[in-house]
N, C-alpha and C. Protein backbone atom coordinates (compact mmCIF):
# COMPACT_ATOMS: atom_id res chain seq x y z
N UNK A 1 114.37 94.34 127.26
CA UNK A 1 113.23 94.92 127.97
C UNK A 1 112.65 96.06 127.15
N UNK A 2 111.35 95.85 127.27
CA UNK A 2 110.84 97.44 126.40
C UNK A 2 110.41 98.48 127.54
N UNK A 3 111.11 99.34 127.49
CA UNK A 3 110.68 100.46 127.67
C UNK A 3 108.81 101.25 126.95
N UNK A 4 108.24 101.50 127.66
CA UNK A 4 107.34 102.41 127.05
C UNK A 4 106.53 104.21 127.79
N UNK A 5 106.44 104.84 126.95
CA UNK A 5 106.60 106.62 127.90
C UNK A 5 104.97 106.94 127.36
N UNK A 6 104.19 107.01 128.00
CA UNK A 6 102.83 107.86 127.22
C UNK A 6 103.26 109.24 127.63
N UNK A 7 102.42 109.90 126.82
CA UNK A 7 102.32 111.45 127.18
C UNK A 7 101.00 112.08 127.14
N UNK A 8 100.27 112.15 128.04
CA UNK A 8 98.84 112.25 128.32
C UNK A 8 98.55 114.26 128.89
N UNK A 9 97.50 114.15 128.50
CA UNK A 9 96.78 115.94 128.99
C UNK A 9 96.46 115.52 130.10
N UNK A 10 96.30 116.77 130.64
CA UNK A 10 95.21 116.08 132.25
C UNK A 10 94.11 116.51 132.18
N UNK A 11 92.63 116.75 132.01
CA UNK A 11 92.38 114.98 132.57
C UNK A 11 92.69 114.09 131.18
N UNK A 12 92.95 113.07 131.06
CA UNK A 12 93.02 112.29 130.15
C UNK A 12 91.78 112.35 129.14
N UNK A 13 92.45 111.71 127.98
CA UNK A 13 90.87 112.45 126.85
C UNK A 13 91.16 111.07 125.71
N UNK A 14 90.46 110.94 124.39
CA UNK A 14 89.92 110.05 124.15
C UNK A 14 91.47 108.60 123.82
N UNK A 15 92.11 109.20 122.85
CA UNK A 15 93.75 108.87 122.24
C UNK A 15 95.14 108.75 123.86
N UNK A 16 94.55 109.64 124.64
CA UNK A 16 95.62 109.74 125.47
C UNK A 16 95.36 108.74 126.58
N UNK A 17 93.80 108.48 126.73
CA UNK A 17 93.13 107.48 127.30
C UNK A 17 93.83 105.93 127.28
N UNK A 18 93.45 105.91 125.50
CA UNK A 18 93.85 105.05 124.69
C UNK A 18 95.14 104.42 125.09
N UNK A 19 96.30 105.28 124.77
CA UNK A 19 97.62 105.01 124.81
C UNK A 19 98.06 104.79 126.02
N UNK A 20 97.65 104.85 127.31
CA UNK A 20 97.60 104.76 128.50
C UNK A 20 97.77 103.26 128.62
N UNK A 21 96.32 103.07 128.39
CA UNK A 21 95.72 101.48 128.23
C UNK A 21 96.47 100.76 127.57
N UNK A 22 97.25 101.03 126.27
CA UNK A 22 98.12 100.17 125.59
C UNK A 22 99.20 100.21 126.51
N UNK A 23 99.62 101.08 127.25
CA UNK A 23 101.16 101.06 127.95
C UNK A 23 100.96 100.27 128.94
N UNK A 24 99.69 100.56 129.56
CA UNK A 24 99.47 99.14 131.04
C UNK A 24 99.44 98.45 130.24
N UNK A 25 98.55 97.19 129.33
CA UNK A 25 98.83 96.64 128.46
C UNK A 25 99.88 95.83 128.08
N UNK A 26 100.81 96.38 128.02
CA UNK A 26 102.20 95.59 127.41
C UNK A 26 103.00 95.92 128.54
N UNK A 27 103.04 96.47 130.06
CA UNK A 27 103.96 95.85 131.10
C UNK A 27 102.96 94.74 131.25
N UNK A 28 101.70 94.47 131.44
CA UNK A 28 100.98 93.46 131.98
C UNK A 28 101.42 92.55 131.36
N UNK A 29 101.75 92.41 129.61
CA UNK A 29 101.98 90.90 128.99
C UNK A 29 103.04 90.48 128.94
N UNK A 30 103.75 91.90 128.71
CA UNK A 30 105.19 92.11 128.32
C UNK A 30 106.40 92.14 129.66
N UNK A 31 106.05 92.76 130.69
CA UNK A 31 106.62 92.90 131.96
C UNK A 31 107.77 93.96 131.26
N UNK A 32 107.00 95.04 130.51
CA UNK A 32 107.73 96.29 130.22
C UNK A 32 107.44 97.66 131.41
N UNK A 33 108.61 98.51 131.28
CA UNK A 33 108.43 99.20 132.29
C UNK A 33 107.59 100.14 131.38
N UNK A 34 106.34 101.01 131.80
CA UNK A 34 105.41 101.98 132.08
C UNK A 34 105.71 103.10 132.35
N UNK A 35 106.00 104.30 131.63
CA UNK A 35 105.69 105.65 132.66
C UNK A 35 104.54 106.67 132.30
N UNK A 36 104.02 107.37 132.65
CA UNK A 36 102.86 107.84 132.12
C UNK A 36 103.41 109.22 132.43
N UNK A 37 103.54 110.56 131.68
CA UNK A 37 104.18 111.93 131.71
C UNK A 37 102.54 112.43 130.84
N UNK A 38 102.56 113.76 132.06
CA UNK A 38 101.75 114.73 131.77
C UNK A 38 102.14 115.88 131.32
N UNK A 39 101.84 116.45 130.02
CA UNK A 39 102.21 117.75 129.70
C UNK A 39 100.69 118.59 128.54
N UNK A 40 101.04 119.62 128.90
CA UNK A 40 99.83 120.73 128.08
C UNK A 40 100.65 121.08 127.21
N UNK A 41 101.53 120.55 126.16
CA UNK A 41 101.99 120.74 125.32
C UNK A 41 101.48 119.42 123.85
N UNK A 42 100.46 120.72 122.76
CA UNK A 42 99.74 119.16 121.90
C UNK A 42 100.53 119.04 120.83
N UNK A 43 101.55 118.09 120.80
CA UNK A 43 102.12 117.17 119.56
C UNK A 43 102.10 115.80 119.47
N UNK A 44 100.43 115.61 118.93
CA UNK A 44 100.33 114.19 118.69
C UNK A 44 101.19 113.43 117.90
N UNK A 45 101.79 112.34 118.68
CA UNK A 45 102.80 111.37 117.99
C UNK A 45 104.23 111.88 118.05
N UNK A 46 104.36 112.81 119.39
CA UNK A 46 106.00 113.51 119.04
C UNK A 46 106.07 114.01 120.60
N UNK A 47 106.36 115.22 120.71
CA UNK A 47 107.29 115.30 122.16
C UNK A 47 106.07 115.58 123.29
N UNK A 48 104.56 115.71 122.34
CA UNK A 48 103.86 115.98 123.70
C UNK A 48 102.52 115.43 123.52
N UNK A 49 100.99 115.26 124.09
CA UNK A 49 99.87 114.22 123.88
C UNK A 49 99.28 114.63 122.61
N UNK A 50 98.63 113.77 122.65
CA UNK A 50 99.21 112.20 122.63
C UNK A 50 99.90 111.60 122.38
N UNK A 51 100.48 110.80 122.65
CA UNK A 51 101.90 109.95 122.10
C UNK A 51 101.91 108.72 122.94
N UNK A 52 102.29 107.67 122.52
CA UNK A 52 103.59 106.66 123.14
C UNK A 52 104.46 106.37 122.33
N UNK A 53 105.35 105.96 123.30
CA UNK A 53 106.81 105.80 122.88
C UNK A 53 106.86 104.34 123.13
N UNK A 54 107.84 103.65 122.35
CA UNK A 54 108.54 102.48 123.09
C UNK A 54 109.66 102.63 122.79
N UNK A 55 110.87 102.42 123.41
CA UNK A 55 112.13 102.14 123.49
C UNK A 55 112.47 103.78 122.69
N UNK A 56 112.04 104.70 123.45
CA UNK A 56 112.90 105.99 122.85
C UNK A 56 111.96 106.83 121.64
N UNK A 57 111.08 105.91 121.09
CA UNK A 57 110.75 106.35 119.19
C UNK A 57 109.12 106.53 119.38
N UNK A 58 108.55 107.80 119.78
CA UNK A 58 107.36 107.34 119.09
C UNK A 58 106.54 106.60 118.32
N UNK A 59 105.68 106.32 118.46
CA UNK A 59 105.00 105.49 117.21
C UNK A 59 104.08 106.37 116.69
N UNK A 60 104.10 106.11 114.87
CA UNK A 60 103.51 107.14 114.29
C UNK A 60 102.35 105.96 113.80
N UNK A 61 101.40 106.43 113.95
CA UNK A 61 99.96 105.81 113.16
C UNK A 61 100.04 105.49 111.87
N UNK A 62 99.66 104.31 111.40
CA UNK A 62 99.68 104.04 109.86
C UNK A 62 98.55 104.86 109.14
N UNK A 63 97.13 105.12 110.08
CA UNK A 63 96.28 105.80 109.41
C UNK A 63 96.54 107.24 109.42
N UNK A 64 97.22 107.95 110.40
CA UNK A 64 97.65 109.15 110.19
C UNK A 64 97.07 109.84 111.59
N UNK A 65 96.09 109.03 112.34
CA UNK A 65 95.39 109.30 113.35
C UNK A 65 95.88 109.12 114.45
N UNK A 66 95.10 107.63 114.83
CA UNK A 66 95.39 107.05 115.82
C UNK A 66 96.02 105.52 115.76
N UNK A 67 97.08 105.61 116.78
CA UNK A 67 98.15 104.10 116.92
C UNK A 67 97.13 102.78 116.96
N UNK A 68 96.98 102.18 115.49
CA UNK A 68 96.18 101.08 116.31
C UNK A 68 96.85 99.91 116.91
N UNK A 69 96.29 98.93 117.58
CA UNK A 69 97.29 97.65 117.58
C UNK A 69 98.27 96.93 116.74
N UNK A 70 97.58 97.03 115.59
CA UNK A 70 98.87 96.41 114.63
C UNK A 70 99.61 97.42 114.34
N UNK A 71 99.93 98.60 114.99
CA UNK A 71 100.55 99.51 115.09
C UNK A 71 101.69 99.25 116.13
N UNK A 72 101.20 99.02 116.99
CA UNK A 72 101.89 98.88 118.73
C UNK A 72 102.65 97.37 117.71
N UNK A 73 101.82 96.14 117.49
CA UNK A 73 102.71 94.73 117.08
C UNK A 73 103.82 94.91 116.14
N UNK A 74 103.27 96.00 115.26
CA UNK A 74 104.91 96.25 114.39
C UNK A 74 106.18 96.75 115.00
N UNK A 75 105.53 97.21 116.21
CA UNK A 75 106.87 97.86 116.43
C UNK A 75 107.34 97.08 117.41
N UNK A 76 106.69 96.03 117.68
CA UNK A 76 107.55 95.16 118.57
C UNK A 76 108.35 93.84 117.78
N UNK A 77 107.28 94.13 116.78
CA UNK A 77 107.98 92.65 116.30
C UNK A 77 109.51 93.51 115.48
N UNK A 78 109.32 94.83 115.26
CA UNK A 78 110.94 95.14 114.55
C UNK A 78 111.81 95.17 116.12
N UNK A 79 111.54 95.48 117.04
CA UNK A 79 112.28 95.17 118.44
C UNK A 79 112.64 93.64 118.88
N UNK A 80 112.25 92.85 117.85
CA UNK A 80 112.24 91.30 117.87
C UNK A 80 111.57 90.70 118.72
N UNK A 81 110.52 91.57 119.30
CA UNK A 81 109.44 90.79 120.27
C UNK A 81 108.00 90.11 119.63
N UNK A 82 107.92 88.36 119.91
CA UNK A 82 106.50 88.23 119.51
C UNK A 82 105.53 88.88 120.43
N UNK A 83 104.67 89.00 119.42
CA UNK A 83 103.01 89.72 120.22
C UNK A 83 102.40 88.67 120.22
N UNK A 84 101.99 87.90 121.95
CA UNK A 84 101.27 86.28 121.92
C UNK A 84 99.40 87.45 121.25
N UNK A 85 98.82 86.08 120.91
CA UNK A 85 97.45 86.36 120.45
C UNK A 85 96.91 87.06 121.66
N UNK A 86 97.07 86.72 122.97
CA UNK A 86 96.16 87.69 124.31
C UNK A 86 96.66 88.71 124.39
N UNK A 87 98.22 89.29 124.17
CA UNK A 87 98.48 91.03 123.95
C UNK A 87 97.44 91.69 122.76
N UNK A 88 97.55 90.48 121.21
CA UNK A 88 96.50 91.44 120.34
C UNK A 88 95.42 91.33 120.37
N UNK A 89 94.61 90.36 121.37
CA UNK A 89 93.22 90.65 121.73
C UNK A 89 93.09 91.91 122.93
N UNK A 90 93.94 91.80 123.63
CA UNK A 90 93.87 93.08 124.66
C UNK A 90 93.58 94.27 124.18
N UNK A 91 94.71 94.53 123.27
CA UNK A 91 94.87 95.66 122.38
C UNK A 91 93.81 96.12 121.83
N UNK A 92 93.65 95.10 121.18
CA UNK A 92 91.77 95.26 120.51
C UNK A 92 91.04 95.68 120.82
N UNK A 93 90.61 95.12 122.05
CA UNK A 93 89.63 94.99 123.12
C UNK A 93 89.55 96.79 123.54
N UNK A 94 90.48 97.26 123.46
CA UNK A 94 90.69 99.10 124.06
C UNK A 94 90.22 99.61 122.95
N UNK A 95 90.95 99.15 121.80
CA UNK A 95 90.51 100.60 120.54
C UNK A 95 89.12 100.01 120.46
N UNK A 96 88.80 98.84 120.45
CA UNK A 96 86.94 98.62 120.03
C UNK A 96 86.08 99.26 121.42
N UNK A 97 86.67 99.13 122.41
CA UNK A 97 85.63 100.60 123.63
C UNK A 97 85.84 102.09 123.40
N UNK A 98 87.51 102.43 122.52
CA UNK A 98 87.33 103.82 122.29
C UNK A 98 86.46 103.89 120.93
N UNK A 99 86.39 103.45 120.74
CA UNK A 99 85.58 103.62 118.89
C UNK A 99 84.09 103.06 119.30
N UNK A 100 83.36 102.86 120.41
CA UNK A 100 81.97 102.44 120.44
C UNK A 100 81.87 100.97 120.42
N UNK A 101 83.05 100.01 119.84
CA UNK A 101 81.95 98.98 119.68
C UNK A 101 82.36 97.65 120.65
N UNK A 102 82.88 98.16 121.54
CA UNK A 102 83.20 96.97 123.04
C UNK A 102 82.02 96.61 123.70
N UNK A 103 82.25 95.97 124.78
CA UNK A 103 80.69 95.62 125.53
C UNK A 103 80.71 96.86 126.86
């Protein structure tokens, strides 16, 4: 089972938005458990927002920014989980509305 932890500001803002959406996301495909933790403490990619976690480990961005999907798929596929093609269109589908270019 994967575990996954966001760590969001309140009100939610553009990345913390983001990572939200990926965590519903993968209980929806995955039937992983979800928790969503609020804190005013900013360490993106570490103990406070933005962040998600799966199974314990943050995920650190390959661009240095923001987690993209083939970000979230690597780290499942080293957890030995396939990512079916409708988790990485989902995925997609979020960072292309945070970045402008969704419908």
């Amino acid at each position: 089972m994967i575990d996954v932890r966001v760590i969001s500001q309140q009100p939610p803002g553009g990345r913390c938005s983001l990572y939200t959406s990926y965590g519903q996301i993968l209980a929806q495909h995955l039937g992983s458990s979800f928790r969503l933790d609020i804190s005013a403490v900013r360490d993106a990619h570490g103990h406070g927002f933005p962040s998600i976690w799966i199974n314990g480990s943050p995920l650190r961005p390959s661009d240095g920014v923001i987690v993209m999907p083939e970000d979230v798929v690597a780290v499942l596929i080293a957890h030995g989980i396939t990512a079916s093609n409708d988790l990485g269109l989902a995925l997609d589908a979020e960072i292309n509305k945070m970045l402008g270019e969704g419908d």
